[in-house]
C-alpha atoms as a PDB file:
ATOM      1  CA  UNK A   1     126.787 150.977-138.834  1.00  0.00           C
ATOM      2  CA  UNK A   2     126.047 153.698-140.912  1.00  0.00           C
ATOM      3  CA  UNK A   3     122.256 154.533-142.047  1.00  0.00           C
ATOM      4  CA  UNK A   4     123.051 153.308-145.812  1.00  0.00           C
ATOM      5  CA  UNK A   5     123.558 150.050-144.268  1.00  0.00           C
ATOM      6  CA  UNK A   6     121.232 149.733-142.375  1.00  0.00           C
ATOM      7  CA  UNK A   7     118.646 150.758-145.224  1.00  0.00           C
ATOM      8  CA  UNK A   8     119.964 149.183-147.193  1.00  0.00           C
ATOM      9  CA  UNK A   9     119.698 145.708-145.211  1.00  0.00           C
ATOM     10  CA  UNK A  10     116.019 146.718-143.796  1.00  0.00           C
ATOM     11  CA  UNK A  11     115.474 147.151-147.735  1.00  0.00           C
ATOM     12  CA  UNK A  12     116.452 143.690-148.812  1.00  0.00           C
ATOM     13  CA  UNK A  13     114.726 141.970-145.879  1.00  0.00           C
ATOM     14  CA  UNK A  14     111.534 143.635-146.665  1.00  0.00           C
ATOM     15  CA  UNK A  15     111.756 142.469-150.465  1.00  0.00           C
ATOM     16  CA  UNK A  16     112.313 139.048-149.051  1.00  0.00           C
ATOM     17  CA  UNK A  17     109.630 138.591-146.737  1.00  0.00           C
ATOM     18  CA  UNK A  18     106.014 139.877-147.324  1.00  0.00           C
ATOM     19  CA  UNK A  19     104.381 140.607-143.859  1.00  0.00           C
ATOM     20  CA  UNK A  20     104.622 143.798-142.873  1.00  0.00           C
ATOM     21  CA  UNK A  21     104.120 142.837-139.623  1.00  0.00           C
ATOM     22  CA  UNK A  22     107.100 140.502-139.705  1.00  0.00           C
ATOM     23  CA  UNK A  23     109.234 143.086-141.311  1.00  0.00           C
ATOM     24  CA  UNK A  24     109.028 145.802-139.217  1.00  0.00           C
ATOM     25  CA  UNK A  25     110.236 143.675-135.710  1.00  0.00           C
ATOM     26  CA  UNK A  26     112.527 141.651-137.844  1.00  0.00           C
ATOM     27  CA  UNK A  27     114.640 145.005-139.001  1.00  0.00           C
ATOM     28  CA  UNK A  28     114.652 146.464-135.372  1.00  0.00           C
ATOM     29  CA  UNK A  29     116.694 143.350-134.228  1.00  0.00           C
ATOM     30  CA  UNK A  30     118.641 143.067-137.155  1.00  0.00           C
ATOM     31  CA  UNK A  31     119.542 146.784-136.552  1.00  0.00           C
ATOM     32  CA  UNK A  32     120.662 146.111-133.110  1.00  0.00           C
ATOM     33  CA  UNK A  33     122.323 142.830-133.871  1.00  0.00           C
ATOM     34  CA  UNK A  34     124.467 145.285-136.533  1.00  0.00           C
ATOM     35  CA  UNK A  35     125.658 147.849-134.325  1.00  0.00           C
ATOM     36  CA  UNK A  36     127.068 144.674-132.784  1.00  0.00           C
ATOM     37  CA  UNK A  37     130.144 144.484-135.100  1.00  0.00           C
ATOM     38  CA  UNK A  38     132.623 146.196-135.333  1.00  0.00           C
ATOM     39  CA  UNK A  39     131.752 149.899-137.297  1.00  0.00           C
ATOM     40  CA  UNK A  40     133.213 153.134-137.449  1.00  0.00           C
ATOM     41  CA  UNK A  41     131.343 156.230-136.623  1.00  0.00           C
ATOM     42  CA  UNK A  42     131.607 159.337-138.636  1.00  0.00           C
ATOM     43  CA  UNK A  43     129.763 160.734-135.796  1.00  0.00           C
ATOM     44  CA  UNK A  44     131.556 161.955-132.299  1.00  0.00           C
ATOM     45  CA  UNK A  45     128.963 162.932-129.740  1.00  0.00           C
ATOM     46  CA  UNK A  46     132.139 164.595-127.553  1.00  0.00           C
ATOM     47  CA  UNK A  47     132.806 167.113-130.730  1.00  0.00           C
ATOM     48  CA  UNK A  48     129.227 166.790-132.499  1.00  0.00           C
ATOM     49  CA  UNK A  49     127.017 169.539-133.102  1.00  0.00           C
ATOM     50  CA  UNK A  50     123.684 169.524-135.076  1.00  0.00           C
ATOM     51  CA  UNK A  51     125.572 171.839-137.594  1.00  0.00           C
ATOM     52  CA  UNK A  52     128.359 170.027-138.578  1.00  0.00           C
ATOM     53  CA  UNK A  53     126.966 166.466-138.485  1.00  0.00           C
ATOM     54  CA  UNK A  54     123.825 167.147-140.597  1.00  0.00           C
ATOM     55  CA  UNK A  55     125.801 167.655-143.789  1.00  0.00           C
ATOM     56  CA  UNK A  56     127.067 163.665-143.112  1.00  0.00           C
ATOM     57  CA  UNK A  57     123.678 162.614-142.304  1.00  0.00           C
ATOM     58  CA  UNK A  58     122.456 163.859-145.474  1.00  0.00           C
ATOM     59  CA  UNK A  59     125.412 162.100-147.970  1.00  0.00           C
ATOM     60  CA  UNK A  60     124.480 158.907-146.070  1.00  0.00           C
ATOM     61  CA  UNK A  61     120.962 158.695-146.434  1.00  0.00           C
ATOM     62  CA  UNK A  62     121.203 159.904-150.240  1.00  0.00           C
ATOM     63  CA  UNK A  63     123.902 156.886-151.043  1.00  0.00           C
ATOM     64  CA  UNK A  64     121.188 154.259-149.100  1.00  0.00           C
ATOM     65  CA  UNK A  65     118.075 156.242-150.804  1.00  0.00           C
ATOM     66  CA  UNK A  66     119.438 156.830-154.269  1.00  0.00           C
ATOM     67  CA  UNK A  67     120.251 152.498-154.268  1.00  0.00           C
ATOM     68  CA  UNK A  68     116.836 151.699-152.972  1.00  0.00           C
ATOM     69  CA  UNK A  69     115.165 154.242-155.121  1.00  0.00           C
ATOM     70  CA  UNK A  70     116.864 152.582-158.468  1.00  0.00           C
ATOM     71  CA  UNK A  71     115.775 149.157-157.212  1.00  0.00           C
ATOM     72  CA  UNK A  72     112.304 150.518-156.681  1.00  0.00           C
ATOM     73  CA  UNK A  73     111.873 152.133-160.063  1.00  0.00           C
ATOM     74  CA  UNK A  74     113.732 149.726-162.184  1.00  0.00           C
ATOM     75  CA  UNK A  75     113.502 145.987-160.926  1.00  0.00           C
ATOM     76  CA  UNK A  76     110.521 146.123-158.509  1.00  0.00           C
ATOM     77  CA  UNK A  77     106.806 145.112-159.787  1.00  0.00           C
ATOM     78  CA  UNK A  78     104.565 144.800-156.927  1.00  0.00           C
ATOM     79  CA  UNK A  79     102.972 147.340-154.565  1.00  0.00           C
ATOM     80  CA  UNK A  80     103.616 145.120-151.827  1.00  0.00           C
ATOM     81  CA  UNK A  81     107.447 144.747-152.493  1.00  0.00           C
ATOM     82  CA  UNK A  82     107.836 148.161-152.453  1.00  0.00           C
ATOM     83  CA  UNK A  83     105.940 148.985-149.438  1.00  0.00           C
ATOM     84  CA  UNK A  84     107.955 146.334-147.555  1.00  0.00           C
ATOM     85  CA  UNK A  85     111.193 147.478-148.961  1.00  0.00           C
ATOM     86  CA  UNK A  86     110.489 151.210-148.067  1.00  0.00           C
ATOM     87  CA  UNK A  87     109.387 150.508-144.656  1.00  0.00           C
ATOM     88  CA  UNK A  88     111.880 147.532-144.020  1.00  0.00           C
ATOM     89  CA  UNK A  89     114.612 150.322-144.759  1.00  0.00           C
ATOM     90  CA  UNK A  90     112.723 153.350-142.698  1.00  0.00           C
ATOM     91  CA  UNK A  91     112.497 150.987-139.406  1.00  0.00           C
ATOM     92  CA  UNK A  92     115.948 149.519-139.938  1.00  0.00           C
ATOM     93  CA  UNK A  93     117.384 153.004-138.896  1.00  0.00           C
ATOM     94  CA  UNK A  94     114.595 153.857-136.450  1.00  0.00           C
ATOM     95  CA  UNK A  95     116.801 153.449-133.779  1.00  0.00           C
ATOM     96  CA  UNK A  96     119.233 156.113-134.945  1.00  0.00           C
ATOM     97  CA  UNK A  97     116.714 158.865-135.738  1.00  0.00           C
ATOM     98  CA  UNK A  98     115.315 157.871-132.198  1.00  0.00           C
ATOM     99  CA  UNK A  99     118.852 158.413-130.838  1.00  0.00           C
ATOM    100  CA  UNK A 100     119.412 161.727-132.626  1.00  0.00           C
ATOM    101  CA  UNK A 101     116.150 162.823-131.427  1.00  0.00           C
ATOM    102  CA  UNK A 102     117.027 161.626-127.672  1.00  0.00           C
ATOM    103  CA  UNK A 103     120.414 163.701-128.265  1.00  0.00           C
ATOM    104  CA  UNK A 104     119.040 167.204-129.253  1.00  0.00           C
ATOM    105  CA  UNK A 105     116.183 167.542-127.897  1.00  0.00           C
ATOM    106  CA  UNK A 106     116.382 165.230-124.145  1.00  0.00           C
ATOM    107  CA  UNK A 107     112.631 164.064-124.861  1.00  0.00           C
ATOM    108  CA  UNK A 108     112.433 161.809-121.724  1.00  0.00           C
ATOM    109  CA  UNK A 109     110.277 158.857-123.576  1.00  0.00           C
ATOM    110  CA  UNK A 110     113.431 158.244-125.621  1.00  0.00           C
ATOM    111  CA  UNK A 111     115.885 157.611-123.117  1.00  0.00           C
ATOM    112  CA  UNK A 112     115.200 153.656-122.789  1.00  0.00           C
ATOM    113  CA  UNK A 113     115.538 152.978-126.332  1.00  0.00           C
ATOM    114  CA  UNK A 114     118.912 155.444-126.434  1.00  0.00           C
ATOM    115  CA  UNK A 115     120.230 153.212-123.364  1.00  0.00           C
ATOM    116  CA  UNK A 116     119.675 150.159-125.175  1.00  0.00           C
ATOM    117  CA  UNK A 117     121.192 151.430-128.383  1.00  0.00           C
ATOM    118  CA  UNK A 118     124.506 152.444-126.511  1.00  0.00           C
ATOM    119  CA  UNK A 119     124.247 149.058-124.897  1.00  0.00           C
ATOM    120  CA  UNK A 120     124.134 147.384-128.581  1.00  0.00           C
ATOM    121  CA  UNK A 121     127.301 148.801-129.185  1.00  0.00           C
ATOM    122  CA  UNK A 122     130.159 146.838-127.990  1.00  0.00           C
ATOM    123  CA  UNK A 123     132.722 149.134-128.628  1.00  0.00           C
ATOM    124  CA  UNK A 124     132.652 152.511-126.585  1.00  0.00           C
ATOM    125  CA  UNK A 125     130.935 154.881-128.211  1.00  0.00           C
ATOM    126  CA  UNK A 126     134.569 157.794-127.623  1.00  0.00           C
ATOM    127  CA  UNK A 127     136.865 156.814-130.221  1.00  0.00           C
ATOM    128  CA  UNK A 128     140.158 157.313-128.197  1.00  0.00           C
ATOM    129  CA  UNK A 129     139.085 154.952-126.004  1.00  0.00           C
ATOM    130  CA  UNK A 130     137.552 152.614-128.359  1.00  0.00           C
ATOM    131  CA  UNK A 131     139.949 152.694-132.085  1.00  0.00           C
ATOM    132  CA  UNK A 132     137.317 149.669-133.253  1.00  0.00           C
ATOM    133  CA  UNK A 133     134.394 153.184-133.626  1.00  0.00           C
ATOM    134  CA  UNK A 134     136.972 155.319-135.516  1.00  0.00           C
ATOM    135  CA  UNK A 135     136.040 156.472-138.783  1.00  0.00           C
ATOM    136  CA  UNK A 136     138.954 154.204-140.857  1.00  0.00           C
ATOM    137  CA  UNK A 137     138.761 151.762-143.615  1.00  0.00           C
ATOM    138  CA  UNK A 138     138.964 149.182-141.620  1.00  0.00           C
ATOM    139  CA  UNK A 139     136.434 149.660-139.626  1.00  0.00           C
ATOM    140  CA  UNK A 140     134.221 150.153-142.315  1.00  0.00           C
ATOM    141  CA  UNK A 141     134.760 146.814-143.835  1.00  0.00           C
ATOM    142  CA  UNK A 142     131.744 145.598-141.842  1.00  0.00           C
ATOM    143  CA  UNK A 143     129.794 148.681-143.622  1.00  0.00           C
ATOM    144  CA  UNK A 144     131.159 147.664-147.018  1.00  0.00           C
ATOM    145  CA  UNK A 145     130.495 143.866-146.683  1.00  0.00           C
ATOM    146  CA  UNK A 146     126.883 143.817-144.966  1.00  0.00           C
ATOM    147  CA  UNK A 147     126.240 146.717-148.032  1.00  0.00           C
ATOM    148  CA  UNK A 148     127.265 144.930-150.609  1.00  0.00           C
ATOM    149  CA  UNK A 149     125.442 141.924-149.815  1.00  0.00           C
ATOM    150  CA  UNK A 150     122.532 143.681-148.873  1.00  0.00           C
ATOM    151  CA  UNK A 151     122.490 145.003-152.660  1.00  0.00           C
ATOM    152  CA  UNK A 152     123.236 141.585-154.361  1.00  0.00           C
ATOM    153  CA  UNK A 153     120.091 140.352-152.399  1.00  0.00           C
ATOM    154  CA  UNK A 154     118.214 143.270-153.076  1.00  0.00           C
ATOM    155  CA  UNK A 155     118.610 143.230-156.766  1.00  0.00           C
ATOM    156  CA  UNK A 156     118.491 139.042-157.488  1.00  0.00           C
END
């Protein structure tokens, strides 16, 4: 899935439920349970370099952070909300930053949680091998659907 999502869906679960402590867990498997379906991937870690990935990186998390933002400022009236929908949507793509970090910089303490990430994925993570992670519109379907929901929940 891509990060606006998977904000997006951390976002909405942390309006809906309002312990922290229940949030935070509850968007890590939801994350994983995502990366399940079918997606595709904008990202190629064959072709990828820092350089020409960041650019992507940064559309995607200003679509999921410019929707959460207008929730925040316009429909949301508690402290607590708000704190549960920012942090719902920051540990709902955890798991990617923790990847990206694993991927330029090798840190050793990363590589379980990488594993299991790849492992999440049921489709191979090399496109040619694996159409289902190619970056069409049909495999974004899953991306459109889970988002849109995600929103309608987020803003009833």
């Amino acid at each position: 899935m891509i990060l606006t999502t998977h904000a997006l869906v951390g976002a909405a679960i942390g309006k809906k439920i309002n312990n922290l402590w229940v949030v935070i867990p509850v968007v890590l498997v939801i994350h994983f349970i995502l990366d399940s379906f079918r997606h595709g991937e904008y990202f190629d870690s064959r072709t990828a370099t820092f350089k020409n990935t960041a650019w992507k990186v940064i559309l995607d998390l200003s679509i999921g952070s410019g929707i959460i933002l207008f929730f925040l400022l316009h429909f949301c009236h508690s402290l607590t909300t708000a704190r549960n929908v920012i942090l719902g949507a920051f540990f709902s793509m955890l798991p990617d930053l923790t990847t990206v970090l694993y991927w330029k910089f090798h840190w050793k303490f990363l590589e379980k949680i990488k594993k299991f990430h790849s492992f999440a994925h049921r489709y191979s993570r090399f496109p040619e091998y694996s159409p289902q992670r190619k970056w069409t519109f049909k495999n974004a379907v899953n991306d459109i659907l889970i988002s849109a929901i995600a929103i309608i929940i987020l803003f009833l």
